[in-house]
Protein backbone atom coordinates (compact mmCIF):
# COMPACT_ATOMS: atom_id res chain seq x y z
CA UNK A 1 0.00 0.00 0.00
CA UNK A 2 1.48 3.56 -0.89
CA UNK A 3 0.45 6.59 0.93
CA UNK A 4 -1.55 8.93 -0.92
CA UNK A 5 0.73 11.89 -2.94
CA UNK A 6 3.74 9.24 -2.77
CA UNK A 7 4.66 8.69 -6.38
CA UNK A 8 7.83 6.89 -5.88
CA UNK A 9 10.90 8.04 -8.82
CA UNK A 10 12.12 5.37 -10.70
CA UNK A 11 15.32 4.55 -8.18
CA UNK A 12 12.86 4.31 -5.14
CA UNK A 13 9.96 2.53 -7.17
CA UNK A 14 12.97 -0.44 -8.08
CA UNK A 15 13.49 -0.58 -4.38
CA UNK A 16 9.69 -1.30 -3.88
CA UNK A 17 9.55 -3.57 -6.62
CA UNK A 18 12.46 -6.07 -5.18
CA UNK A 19 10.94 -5.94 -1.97
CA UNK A 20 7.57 -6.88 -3.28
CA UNK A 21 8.98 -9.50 -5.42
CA UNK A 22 10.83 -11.56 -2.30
CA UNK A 23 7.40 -11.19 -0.61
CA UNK A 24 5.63 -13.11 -3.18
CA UNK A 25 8.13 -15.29 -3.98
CA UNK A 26 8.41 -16.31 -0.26
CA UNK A 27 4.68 -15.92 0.07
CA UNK A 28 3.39 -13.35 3.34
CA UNK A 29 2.25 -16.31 5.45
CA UNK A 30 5.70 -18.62 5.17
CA UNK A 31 7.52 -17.02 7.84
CA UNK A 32 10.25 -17.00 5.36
CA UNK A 33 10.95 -13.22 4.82
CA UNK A 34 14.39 -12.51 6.24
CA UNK A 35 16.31 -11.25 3.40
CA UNK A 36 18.12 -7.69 3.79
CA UNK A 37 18.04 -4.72 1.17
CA UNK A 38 20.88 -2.35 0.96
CA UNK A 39 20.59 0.80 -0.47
CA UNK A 40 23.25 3.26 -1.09
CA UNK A 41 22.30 6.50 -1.85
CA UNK A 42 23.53 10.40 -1.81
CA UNK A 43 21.83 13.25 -0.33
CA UNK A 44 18.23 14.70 -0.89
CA UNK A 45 17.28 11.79 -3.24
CA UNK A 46 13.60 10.56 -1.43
CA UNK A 47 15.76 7.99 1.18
CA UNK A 48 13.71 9.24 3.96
CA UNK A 49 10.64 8.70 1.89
CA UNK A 50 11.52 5.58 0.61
CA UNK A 51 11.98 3.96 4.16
CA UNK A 52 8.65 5.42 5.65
CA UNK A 53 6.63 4.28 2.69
CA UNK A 54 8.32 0.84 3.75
CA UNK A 55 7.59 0.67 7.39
CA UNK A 56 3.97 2.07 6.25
CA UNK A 57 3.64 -0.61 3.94
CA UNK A 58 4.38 -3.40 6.41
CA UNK A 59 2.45 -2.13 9.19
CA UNK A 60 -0.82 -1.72 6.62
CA UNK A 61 -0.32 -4.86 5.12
CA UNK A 62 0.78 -7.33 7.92
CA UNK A 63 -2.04 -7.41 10.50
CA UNK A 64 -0.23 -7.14 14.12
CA UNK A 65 3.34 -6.64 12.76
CA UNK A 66 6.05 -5.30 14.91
CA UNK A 67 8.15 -2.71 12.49
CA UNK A 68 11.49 -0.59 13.42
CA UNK A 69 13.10 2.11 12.50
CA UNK A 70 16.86 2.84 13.64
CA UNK A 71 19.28 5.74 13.08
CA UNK A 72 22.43 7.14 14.08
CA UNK A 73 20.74 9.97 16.28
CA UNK A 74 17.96 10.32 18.40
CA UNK A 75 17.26 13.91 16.79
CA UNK A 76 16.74 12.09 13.61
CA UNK A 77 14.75 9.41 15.16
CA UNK A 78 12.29 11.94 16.41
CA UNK A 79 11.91 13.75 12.79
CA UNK A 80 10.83 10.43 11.22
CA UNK A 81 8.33 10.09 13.70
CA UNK A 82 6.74 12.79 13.50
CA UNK A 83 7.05 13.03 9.54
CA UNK A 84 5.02 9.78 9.64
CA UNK A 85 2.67 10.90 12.31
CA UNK A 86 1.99 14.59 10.04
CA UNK A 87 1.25 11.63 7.09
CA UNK A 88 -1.34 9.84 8.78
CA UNK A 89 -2.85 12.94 10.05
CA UNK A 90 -6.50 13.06 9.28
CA UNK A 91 -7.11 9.50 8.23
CA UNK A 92 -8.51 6.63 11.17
CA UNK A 93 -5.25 4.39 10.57
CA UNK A 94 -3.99 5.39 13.70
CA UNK A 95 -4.76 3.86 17.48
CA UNK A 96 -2.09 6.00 18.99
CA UNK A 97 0.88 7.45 19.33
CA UNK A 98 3.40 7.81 22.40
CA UNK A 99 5.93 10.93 21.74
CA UNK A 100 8.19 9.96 24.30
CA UNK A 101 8.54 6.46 23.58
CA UNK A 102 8.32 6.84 20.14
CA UNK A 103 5.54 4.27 19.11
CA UNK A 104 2.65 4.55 16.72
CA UNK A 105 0.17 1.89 16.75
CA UNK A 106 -2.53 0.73 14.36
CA UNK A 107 -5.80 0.01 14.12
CA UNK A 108 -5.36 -3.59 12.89
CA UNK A 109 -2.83 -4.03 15.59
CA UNK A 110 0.44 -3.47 13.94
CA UNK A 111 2.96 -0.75 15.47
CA UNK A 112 5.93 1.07 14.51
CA UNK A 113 8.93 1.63 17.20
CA UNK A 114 11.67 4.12 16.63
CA UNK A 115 15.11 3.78 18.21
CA UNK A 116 18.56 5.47 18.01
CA UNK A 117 22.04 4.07 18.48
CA UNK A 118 22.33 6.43 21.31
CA UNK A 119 19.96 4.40 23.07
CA UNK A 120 23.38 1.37 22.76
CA UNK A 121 22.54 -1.55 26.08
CA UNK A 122 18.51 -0.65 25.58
CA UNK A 123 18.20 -1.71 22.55
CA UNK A 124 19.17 -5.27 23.93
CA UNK A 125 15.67 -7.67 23.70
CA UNK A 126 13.63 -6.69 20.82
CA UNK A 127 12.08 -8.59 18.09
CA UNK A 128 10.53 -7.53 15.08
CA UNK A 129 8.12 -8.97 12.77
CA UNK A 130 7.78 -7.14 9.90
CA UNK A 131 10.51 -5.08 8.73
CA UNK A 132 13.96 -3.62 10.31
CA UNK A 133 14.47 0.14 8.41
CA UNK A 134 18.46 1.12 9.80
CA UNK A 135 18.73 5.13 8.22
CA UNK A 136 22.51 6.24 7.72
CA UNK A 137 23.46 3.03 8.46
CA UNK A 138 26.80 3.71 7.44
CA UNK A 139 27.36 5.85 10.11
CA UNK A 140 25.90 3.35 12.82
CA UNK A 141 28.63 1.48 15.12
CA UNK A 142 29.20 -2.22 13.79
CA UNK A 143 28.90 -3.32 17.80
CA UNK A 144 25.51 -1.89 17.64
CA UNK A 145 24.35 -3.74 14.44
CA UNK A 146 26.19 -6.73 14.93
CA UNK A 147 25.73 -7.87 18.39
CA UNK A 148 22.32 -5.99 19.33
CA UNK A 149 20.37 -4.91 16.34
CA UNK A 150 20.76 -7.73 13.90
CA UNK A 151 19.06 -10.73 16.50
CA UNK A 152 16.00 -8.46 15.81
CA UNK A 153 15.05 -9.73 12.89
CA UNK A 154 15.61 -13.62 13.60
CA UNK A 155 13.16 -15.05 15.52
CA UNK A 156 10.34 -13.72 13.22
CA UNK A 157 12.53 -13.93 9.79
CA UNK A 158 11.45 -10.32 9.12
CA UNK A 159 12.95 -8.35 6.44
CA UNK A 160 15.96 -5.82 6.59
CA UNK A 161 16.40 -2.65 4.91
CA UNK A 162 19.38 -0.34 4.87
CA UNK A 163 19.51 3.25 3.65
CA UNK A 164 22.33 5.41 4.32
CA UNK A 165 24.74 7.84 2.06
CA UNK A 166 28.11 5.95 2.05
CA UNK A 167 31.06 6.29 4.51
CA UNK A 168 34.32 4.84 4.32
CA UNK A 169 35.03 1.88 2.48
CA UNK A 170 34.73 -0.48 5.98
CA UNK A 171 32.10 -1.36 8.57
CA UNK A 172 28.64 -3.01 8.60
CA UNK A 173 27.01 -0.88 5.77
CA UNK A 174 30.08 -1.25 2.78
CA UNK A 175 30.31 -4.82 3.78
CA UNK A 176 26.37 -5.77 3.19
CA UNK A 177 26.28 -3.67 0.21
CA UNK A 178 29.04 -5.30 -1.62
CA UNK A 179 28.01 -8.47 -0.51
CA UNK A 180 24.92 -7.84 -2.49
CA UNK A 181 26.56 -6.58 -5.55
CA UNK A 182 28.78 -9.65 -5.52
CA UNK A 183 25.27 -11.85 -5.50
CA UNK A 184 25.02 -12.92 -2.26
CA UNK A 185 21.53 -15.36 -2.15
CA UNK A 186 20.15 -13.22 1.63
CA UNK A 187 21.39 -9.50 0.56
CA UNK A 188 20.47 -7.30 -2.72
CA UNK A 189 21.76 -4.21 -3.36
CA UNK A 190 21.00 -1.22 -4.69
CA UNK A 191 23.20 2.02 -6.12
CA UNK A 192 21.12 4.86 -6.50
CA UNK A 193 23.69 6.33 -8.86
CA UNK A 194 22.84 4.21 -11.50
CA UNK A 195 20.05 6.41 -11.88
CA UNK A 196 19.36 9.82 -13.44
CA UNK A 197 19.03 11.65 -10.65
CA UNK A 198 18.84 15.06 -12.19
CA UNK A 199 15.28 15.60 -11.21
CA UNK A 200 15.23 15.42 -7.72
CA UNK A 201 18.88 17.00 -7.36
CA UNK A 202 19.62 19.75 -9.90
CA UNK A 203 23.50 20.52 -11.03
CA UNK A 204 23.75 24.11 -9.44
CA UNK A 205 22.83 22.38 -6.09
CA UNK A 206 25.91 19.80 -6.74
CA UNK A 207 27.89 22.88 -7.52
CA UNK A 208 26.80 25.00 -4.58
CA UNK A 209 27.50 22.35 -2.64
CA UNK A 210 31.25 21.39 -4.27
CA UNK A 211 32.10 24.95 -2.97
CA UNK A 212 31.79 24.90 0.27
CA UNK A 213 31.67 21.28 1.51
CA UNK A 214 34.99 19.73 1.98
CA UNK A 215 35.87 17.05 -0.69
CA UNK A 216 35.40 13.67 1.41
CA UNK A 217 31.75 15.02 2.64
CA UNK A 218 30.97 15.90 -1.01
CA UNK A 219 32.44 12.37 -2.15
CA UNK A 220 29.99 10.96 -0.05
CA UNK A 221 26.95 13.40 0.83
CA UNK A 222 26.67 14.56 -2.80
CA UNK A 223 27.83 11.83 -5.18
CA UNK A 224 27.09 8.94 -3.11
CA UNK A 225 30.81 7.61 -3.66
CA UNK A 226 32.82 6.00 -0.56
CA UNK A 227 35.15 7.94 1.04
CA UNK A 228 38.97 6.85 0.68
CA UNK A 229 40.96 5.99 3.54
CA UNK A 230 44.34 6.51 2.54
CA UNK A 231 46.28 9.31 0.07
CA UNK A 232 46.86 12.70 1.27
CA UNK A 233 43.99 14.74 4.02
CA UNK A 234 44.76 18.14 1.56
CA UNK A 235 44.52 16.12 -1.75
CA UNK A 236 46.57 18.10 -4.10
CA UNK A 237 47.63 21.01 -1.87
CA UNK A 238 51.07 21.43 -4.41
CA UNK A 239 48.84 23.48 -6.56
CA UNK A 240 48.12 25.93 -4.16
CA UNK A 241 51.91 26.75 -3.51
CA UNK A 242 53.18 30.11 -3.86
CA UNK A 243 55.94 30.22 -7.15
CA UNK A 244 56.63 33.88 -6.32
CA UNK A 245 56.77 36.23 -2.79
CA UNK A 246 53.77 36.79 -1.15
CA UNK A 247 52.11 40.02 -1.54
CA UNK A 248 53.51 42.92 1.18
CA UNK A 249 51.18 42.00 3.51
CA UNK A 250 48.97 45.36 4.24
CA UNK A 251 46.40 43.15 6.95
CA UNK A 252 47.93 39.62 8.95
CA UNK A 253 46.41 36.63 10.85
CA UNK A 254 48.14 35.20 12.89
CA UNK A 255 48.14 31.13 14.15
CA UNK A 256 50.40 30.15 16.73
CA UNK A 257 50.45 26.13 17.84
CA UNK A 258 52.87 26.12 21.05
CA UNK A 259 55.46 23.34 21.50
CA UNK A 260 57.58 22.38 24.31
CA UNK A 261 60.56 23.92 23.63
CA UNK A 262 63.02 21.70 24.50
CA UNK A 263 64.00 19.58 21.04
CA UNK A 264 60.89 18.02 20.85
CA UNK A 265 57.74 19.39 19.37
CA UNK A 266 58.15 23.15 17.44
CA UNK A 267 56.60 25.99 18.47
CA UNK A 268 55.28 27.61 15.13
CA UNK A 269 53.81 31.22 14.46
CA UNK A 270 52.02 31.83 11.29
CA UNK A 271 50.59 34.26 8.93
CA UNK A 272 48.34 34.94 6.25
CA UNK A 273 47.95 38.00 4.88
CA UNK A 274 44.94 40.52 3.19
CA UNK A 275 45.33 37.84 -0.26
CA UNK A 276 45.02 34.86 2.37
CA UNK A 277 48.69 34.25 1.12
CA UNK A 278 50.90 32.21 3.23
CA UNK A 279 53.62 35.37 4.36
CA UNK A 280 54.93 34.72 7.45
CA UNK A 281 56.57 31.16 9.17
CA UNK A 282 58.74 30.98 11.90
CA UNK A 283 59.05 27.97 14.17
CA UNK A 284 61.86 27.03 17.10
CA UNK A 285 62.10 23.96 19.05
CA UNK A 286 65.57 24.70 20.77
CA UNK A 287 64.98 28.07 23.35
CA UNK A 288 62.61 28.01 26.57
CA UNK A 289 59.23 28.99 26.23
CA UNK A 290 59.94 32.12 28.06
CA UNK A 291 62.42 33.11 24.89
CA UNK A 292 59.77 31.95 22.10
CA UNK A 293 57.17 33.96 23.96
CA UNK A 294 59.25 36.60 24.46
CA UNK A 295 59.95 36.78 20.13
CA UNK A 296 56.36 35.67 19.10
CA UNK A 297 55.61 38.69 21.77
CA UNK A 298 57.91 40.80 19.68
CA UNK A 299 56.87 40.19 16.36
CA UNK A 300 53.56 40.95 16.96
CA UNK A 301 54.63 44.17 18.16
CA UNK A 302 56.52 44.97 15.20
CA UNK A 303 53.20 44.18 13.15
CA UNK A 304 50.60 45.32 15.36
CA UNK A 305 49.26 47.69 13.08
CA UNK A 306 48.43 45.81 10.64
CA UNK A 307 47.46 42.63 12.40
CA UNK A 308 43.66 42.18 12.17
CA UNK A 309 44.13 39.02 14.31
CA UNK A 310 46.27 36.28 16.85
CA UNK A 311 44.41 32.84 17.26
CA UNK A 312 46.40 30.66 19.32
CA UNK A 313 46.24 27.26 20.97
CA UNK A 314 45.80 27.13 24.70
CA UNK A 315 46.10 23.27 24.96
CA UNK A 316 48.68 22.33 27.76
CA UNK A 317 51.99 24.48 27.81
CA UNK A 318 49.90 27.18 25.34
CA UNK A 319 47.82 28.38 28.35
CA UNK A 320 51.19 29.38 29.95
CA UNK A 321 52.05 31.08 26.51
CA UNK A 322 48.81 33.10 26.54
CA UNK A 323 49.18 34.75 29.52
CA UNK A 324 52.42 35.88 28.52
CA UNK A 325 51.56 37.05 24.84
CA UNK A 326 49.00 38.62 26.15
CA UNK A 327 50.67 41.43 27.43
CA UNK A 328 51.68 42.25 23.88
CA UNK A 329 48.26 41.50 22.06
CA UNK A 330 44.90 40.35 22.16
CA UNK A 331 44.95 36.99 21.95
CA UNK A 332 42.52 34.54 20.77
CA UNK A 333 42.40 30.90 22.49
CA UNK A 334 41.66 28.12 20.37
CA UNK A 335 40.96 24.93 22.20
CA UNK A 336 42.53 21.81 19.80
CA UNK A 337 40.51 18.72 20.51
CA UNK A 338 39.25 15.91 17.74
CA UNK A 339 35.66 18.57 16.79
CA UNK A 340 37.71 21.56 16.25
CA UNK A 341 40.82 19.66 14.67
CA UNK A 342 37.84 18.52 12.29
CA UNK A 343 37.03 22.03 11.62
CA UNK A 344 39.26 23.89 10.59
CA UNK A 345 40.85 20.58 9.03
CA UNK A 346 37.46 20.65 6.93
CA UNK A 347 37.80 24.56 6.22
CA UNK A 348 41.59 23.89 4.61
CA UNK A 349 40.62 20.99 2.32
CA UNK A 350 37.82 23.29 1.08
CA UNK A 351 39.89 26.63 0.79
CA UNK A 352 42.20 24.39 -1.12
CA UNK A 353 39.93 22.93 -3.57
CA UNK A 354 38.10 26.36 -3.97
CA UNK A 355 41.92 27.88 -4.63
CA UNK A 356 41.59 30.68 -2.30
CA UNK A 357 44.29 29.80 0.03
CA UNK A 358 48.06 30.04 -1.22
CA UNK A 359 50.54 28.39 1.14
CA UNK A 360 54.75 29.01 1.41
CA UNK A 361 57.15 26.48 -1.19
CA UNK A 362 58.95 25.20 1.97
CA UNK A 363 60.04 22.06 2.51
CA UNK A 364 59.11 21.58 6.04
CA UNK A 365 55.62 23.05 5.22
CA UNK A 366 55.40 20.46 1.91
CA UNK A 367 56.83 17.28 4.21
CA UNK A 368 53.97 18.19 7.17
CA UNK A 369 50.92 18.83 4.53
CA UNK A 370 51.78 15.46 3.02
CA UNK A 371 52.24 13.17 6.42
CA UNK A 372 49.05 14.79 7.86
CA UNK A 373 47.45 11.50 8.55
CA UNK A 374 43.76 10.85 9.02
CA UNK A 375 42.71 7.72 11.22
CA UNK A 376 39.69 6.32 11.35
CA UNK A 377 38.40 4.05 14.67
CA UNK A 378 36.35 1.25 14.90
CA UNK A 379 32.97 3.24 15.08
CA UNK A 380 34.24 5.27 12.10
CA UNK A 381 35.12 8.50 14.01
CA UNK A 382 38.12 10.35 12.14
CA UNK A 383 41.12 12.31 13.69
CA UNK A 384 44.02 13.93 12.27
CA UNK A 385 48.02 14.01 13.25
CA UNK A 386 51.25 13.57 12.04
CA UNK A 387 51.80 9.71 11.56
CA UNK A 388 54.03 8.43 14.91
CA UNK A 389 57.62 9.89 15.11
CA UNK A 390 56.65 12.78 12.87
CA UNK A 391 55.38 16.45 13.44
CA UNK A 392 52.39 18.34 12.84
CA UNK A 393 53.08 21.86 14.36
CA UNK A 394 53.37 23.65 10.81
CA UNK A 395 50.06 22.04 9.75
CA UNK A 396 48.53 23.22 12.83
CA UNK A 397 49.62 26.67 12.92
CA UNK A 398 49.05 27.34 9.52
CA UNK A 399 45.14 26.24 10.35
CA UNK A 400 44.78 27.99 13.10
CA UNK A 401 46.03 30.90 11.32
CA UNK A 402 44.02 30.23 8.03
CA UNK A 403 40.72 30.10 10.76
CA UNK A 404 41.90 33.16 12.04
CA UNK A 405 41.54 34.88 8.74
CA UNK A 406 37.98 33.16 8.54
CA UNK A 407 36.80 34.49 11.29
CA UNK A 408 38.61 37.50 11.41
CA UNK A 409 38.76 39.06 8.24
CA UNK A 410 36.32 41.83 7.60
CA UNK A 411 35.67 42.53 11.41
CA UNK A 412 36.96 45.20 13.38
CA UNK A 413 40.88 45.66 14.12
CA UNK A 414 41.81 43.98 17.48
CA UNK A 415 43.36 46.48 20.22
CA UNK A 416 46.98 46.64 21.68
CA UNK A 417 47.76 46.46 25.15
């Protein structure tokens, strides 16, 4: 049964159809269902209205079914219930509806349940009857699928179906779908890019969104492509190298990432300047903080009139570093930890593919950029650092610096102490 107003495209509608067929061909009384269908699919192309048209369909057509929907967050959970509840508004399908426990029953006795992967050791015990929907199932924990989420379906044989935009080429999600394109008897799969997709996602929304997304996001969000693992976090930052001397710098940003000092990691202060050129790199590992304060403190002094802003990090030995620069400038604290990393990470990758950000020909600079390392953990979370034995204190001052122009850069001068 389809909802009235859903007219499914013809890359949801195949979906449908495959799902329909293994019903028939199993027959809706065998107790035979469980098969799982993956479907891999970028952004804004009707997955949302492909998997409540599913659950619908089940709960309408299977008297007393028990149906589930799953995501990756509990805000999303909550938007699919109460997309399906504004559906059903103004028709007697419904028995009712609990919005904190996030249930909608029927009036032939068949319910729909909606759970995160937030919820993790709750979602022990449950058994469904009719169909499984996982959204962004790429982006769901294997631990969770695997050892609490899967058992759901067993008892009752009911039928799987996975929807997400792809991640990295690992975990739960890549594995099931290439199983299915390989043939596997239990999975099929489905690649919504082997469709035109042109009417439900225009080109000047692909290139709006190449502009200002950062190129693994777009890889995935926008062309429904797997991200890559491995090969360099700035892609092909070479082309953004300065071949001549940066433009007298009339405004400056400064980024300063603070090292110990004592032959280990570098201190490094950085600048960009009004053509968000790559002007100014100095970095010391051999004098006591005190000393590197002490010239950081004096080159901003010499440029204070131009500077339009300092962002520094205040991690460990940088808060003692603050307080000292301080008394030469206003000082901006940046706090590195794995969200902001991502972010300003994120905002580099895009300056460089938009070629808006022009960095120094040095060698140190080139030999950081192309170590940067990006690891991913077993839940798929992704940090960045120099690989072990190696350093990252150019990289990080020169993103701190290029986020200082970001946020900086048309805003009022800072003042001098």
């Amino acid at each position: 049964m389809e909802i009235e107003l859903y007219k499914p495209f013809a890359h949801q509608r195949v979906v449908h159809n495959a799902i329909s067929a293994h019903i028939e061909a199993t027959g809706k009384d065998s107790g035979r269902f469980q098969k799982t269908f993956v479907v891999k699919a970028c952004r804004q192309v009707g997955k949302s209205a492909l998997a409540e048209n599913e659950l619908l369909r089940f709960a309408f057509t299977f008297n007393g079914s028990v149906n589930a929907y799953l995501t990756n967050s509990l805000k999303l959970c909550r938007k699919m219930y109460k997309e399906i509840i504004c559906m059903l508004e103004g028709t007697n399908l419904v028995a009712a509806t609990n919005a904190s426990g996030l249930v909608i029953e029927f009036i032939n006795g068949s319910r729909i349940e909606f759970f995160s992967a937030e919820q993790r050791e709750k979602l022990r015990g449950f058994t469904v009857s009719g169909i499984l929907v996982i959204d962004e199932a790429a982006f769901i924990p294997d631990d969770i699928y695997y050892e609490k989420v899967k058992v759901w379906t067993h008892a009752k044989q009911a039928i799987t179906l996975l929807v997400s935009s792809p991640d990295f080429e690992k975990g739960f999600f890549y594995e099931l779908h290439t199983a299915g394109l390989k043939g596997s008897g239990y999975i099929e799969s489905f690649d919504f890019n082997d469709f035109d997709l042109s009417v439900v996602r225009p080109a000047h929304v692909l290139e709006e969104a190449r502009q200002h997304v950062p190129p693994q996001v777009f890889r995935s969000e926008y062309l429904g492509l797997y991200k890559k693992a491995e090969g360099s976090v700035f892609g092909d930052f070479g082309k953004q190298l300065l071949t001549h001397e940066a433009e007298a710098p009339t405004e400056l940003y400064f980024g300063i990432d603070f090292g110990s000092g004592s032959g280990g990691d570098y201190t490094v202060l950085s600048a960009f300047n009004q053509k968000r050129q790559l002007c100014y790199l100095w970095r010391d590992n051999q004098t006591p903080p005190l000393e590197q304060a002490r010239q950081i403190g004096s080159v901003l002094t010499i440029h204070k009139d131009i500077t339009k802003g300092v962002y520094a990090e205040q991690n460990s030995i940088g808060k003692i570093y603050l307080d000292i620069l301080r008394k030469y400038a206003h000082i901006t604290a940046f706090n590195t930890d794995a969200h902001s990393k991502r972010k300003i990470v994120e905002q580099m990758q895009v300056d460089i593919q938009n070629g808006v950000v022009w960095l120094m020909d040095d060698r140190e600079l080139k030999n950081e950029f192309s170590m940067f390392d990006m690891k991913i953990n077993s839940n798929n979370h992704v940090s960045y650092s120099a690989p072990a034995g190696q350093h990252d204190d150019i990289v990080m001052s020169v993103l701190i610096a290029n986020w200082c122009y970001k946020k900086s850069k048309n805003k009022t001068r800072i003042s001098f102490i």
